[in-house]
Protein backbone atom coordinates (compact mmCIF):
# COMPACT_ATOMS: atom_id res chain seq x y z
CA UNK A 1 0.00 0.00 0.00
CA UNK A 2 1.16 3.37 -1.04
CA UNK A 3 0.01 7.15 0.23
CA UNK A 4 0.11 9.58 -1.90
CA UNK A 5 -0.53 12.73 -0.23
CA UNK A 6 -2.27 15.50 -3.09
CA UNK A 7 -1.06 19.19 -2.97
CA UNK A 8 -4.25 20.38 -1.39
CA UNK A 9 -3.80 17.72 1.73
CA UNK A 10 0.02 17.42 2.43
CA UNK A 11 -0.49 16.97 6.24
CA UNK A 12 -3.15 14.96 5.93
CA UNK A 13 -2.51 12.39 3.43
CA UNK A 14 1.32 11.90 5.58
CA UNK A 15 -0.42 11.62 8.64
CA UNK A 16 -2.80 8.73 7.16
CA UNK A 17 0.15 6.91 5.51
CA UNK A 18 2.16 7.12 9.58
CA UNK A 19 -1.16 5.95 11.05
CA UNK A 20 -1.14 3.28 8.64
CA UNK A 21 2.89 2.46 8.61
CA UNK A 22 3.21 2.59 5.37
CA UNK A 23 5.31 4.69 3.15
CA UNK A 24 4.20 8.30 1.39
CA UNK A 25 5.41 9.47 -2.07
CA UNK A 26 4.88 13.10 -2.49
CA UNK A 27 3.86 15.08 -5.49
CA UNK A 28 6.06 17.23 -7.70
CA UNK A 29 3.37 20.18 -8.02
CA UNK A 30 3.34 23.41 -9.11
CA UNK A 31 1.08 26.26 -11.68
CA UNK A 32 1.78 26.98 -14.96
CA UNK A 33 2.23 31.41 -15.09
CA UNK A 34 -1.26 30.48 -17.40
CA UNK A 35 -2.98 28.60 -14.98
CA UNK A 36 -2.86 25.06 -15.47
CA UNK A 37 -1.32 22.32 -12.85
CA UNK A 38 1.79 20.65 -13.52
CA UNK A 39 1.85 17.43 -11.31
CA UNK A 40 3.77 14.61 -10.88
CA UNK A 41 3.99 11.54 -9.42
CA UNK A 42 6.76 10.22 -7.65
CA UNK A 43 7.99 6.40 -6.50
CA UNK A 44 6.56 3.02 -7.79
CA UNK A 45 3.32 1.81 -8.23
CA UNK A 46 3.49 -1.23 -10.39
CA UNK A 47 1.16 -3.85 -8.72
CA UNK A 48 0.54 -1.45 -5.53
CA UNK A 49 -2.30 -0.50 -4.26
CA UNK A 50 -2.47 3.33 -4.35
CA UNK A 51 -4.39 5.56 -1.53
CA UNK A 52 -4.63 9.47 -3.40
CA UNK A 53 -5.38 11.73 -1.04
CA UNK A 54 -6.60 15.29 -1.71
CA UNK A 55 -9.43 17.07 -0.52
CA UNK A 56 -11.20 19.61 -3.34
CA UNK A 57 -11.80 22.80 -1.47
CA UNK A 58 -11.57 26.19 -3.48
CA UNK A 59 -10.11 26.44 -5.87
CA UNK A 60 -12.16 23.41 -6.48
CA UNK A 61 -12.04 22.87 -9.99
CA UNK A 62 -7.89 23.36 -9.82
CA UNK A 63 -8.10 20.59 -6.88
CA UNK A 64 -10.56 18.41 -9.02
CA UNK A 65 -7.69 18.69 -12.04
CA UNK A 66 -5.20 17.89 -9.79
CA UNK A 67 -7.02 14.67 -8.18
CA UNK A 68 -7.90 13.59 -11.82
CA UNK A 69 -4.28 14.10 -12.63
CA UNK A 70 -2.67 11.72 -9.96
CA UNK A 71 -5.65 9.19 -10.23
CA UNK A 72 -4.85 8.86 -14.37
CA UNK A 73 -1.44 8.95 -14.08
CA UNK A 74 -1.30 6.31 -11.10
CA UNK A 75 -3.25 4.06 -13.26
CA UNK A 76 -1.11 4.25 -15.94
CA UNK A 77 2.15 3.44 -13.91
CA UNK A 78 0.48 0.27 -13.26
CA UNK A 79 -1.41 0.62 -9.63
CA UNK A 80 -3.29 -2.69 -9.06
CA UNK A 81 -6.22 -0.62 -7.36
CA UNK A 82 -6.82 3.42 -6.78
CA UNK A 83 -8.69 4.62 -3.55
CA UNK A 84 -9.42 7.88 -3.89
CA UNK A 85 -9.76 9.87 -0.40
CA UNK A 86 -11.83 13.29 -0.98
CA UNK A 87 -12.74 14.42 2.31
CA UNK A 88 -14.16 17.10 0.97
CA UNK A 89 -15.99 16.34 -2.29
CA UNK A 90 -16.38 19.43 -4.24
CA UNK A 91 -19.65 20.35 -6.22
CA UNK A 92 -21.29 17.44 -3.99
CA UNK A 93 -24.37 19.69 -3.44
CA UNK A 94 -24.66 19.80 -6.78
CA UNK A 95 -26.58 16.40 -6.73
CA UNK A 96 -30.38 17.44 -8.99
CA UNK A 97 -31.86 18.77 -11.64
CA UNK A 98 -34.07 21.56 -10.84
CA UNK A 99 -33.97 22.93 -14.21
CA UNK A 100 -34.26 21.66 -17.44
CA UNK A 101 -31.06 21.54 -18.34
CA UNK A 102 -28.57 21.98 -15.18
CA UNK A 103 -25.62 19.90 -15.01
CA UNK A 104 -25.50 17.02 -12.05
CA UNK A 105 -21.65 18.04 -11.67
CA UNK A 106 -21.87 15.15 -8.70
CA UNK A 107 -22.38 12.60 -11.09
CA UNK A 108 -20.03 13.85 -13.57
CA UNK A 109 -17.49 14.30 -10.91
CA UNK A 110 -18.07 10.70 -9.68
CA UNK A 111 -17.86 9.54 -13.61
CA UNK A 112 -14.73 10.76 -13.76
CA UNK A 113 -12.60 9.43 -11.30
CA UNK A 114 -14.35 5.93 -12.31
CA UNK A 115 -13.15 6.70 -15.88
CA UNK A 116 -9.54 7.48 -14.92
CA UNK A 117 -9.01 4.45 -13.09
CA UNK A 118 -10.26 4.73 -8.95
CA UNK A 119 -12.12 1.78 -7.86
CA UNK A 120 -12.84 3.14 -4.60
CA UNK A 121 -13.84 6.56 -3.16
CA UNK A 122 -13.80 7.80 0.46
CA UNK A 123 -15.42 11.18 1.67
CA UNK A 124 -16.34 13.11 5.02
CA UNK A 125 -19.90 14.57 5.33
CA UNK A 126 -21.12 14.41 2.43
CA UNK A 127 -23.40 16.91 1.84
CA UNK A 128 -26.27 14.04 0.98
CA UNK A 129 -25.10 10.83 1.19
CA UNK A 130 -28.53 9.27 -0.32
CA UNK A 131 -27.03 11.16 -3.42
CA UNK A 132 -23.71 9.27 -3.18
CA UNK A 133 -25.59 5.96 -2.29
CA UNK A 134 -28.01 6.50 -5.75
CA UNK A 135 -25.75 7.04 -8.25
CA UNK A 136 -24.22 3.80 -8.06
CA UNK A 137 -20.89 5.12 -10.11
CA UNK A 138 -18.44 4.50 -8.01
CA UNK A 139 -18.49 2.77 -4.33
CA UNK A 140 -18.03 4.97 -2.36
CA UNK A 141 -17.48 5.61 1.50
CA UNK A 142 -18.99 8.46 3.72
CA UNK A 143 -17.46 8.74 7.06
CA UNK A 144 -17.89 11.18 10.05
CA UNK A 145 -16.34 13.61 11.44
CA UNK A 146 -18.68 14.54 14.10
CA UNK A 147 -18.15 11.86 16.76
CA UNK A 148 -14.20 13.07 16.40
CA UNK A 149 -15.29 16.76 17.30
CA UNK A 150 -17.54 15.63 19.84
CA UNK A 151 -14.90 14.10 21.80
CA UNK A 152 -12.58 16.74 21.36
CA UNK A 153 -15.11 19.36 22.80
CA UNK A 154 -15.93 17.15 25.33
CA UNK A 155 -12.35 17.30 26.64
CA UNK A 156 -12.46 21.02 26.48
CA UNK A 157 -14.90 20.62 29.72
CA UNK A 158 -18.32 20.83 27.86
CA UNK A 159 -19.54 17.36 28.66
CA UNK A 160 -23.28 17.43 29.10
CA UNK A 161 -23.57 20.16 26.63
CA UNK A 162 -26.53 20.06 24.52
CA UNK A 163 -25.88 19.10 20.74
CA UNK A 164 -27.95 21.01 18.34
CA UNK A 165 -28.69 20.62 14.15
CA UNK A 166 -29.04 23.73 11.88
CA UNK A 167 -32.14 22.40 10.56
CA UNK A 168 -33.79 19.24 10.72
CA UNK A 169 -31.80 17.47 7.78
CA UNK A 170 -28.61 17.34 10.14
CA UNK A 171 -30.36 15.98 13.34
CA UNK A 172 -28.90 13.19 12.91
CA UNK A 173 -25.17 15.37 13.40
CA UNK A 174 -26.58 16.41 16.78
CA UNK A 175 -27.71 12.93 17.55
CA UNK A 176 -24.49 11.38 16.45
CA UNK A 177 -22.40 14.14 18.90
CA UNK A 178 -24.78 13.35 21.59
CA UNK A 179 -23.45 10.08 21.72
CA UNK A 180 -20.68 11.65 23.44
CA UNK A 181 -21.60 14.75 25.04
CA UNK A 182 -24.66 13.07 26.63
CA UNK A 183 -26.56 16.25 27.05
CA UNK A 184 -29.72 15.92 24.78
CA UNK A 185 -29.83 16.68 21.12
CA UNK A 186 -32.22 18.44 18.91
CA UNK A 187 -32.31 20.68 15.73
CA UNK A 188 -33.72 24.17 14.69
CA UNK A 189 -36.82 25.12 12.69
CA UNK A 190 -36.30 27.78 10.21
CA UNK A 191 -40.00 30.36 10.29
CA UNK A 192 -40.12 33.02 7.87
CA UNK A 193 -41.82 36.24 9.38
CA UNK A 194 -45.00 36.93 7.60
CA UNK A 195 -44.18 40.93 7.76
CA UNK A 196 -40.39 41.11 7.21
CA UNK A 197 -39.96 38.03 5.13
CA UNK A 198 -36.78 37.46 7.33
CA UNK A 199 -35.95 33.57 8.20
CA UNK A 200 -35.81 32.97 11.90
CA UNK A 201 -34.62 30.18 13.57
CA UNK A 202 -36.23 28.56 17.00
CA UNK A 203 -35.66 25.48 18.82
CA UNK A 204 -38.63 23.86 19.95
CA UNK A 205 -39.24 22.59 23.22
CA UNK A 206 -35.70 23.21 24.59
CA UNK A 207 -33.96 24.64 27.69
CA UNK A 208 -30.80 25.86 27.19
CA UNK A 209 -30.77 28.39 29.80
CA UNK A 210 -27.41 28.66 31.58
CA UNK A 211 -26.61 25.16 29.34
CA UNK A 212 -23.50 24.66 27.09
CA UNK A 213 -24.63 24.32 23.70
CA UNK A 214 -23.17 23.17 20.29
CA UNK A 215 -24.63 23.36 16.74
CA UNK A 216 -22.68 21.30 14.72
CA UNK A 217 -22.97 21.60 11.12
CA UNK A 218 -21.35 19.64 8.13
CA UNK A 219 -20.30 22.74 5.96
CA UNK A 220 -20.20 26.26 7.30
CA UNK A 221 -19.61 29.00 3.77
CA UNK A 222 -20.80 32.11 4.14
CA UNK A 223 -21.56 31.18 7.97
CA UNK A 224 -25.70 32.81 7.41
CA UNK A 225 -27.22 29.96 9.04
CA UNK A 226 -24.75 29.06 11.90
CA UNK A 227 -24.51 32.86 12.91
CA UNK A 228 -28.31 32.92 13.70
CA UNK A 229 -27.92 29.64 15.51
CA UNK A 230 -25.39 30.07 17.68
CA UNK A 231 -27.39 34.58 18.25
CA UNK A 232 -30.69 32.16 18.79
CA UNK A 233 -28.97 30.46 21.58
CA UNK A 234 -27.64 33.37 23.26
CA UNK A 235 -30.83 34.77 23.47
CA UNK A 236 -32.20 31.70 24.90
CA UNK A 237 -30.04 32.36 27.77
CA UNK A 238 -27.14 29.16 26.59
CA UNK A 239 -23.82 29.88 29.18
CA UNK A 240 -21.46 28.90 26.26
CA UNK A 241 -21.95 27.67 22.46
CA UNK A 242 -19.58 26.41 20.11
CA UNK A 243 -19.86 26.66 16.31
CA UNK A 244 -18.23 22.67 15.35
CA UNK A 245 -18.24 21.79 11.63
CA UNK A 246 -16.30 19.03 9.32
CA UNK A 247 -15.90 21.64 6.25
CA UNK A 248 -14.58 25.07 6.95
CA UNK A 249 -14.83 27.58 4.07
CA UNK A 250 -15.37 30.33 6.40
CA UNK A 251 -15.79 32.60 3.06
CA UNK A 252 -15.83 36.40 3.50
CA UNK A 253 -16.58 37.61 7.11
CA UNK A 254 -17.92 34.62 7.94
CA UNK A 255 -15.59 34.21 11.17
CA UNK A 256 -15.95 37.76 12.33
CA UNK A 257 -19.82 37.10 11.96
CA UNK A 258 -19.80 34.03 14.06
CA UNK A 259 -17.91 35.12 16.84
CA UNK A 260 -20.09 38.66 16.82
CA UNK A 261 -22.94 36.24 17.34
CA UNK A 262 -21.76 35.53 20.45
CA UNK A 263 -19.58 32.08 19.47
CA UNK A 264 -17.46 31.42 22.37
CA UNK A 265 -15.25 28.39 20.77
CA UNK A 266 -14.84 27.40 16.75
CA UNK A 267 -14.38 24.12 15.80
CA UNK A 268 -13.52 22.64 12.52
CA UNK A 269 -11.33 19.63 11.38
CA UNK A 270 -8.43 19.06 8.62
CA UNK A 271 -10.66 18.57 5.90
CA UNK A 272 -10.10 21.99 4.53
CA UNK A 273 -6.78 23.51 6.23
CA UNK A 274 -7.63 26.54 8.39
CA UNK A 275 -7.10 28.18 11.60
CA UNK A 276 -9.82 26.21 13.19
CA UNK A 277 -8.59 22.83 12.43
CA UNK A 278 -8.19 21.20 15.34
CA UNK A 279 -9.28 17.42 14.78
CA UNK A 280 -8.14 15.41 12.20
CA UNK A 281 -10.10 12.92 10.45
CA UNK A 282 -7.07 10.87 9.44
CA UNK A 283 -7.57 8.56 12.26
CA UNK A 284 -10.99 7.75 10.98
CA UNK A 285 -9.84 7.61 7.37
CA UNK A 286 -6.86 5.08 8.22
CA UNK A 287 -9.53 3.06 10.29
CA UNK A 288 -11.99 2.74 6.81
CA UNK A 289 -9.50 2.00 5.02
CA UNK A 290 -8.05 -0.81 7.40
CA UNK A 291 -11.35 -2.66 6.62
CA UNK A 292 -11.61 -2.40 2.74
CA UNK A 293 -7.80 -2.97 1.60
């Protein structure tokens, strides 16, 4: 088994390849003054099986190049069988047709890297894993990141906290945390008011008052929905809330917005390489792949 670590997941891809004790080949990498990615592959891979790790965050379609790139050209150098690990899958919310016309980039995406050669694909929160689990392309593996940031919060000292879902599609991120944080878990319901037309978000039947609270979210972009969570559950009276996610764009002022809010911690993991990265998902990543080489 060989690691090779993609130029958008460096620290990642070596830390999986250590965790595994196996050996990590590095890319030559670098941008043409047009534009276009120059990559190479280095060591053997003649009868190997080949792990390609590189997440796809922005620029995403430079990153998607790139991943197509090393997946072809491992393929071609003879690799026995390609896993490809995307923790973050770009244009992955990009999964319908809801006009005549519209590209399913998921699909095409997934097409792809079956076309160049990967037998196997492994992801973090994906966006909608039925869409992943429909399309049949490629098989593919979602994993999560939230019971990782769970237990990292939960040695920070907020055991008990309450886990919380932006809406009702990621309850089951709350539920999954509350595994660990044993505090209760619910999610909040977006109302639009009838005379502003603005989109407010309550929690139903919850106490949070002098609580520790978490909303825990699988992407956070422009940070809109997560800032009114975490100003919701201030006002609710919450002692502390953190803002956890798998995904961290943070695009724009989306950090400065958040902590305004009233966000005492912010979480994120190495899925996208930021300030807030603070748990890795190799460890869960090395443990998938333990079970399907």
């Amino acid at each position: 088994m060989i690691v090779i670590p993609g130029p958008a997941s460096i620290e990642l891809g070596e830390n999986i390849a250590k965790i595994m004790g196996v050996e990590s080949f590095p890319v030559e990498h670098r941008i043409f003054p047009d534009g276009e990615s120059y990559t190479r592959l280095t060591g053997s891979f003649g009868g190997e099986l080949v792990v390609i790790v590189q997440s796809t965050p922005s620029p995403q379609d430079a990153r998607l190049i790139q991943l197509f790139q090393m997946t072809a050209t491992a393929k071609e150098l003879g690799a026995e069988r390609i896993i490809c690990c995307v923790p973050y899958l770009a244009y992955s919310r990009q999964d319908k047709r809801f006009i005549d016309g519209e590209a399913i980039s998921l699909d095409i995406v997934l097409h792809l890297l079956k076309s160049l050669g990967a037998d196997d694909l492994i992801v973090v929160d994906a966006h909608n894993e039925e869409s992943l689990r429909r399309s049949h392309i490629i098989k593919t593996w979602n994993l999560s990141a939230i019971p990782l940031l769970a237990k990292y919060i939960r040695e920070l000292g907020f055991d008990g906290a309450y886990s919380l879902g932006p809406d009702e599609g990621a309850l089951h991120l709350a539920k999954s945390a509350d595994e660990f944080l044993k505090g209760g878990f619910s999610f909040f319901e977006k109302r639009r008011d009838r005379k502003t037309g603005n989109i407010e978000m309550k929690v139903k039947d919850v106490d949070v008052n002098g609580r520790d609270a978490i909303v825990f979210d699988d992407i956070v972009s422009s940070g809109g929905t997560m800032v009114q969570a975490i100003a919701g559950l201030k006002q609710l009276g919450a002692r502390r809330v953190v803002a956890a996610c798998t995904h961290a764009f943070f695009i724009g002022e989306a950090e400065k917005r958040i902590i305004e809010a009233g966000a005492d911690l912010i979480v994120a993991t190495d899925t996208i390489k930021t300030k807030f990265s603070r748990v890795s998902v190799a460890p869960v990543i090395a443990q998938q792949l333990a079970k399907i080489i």
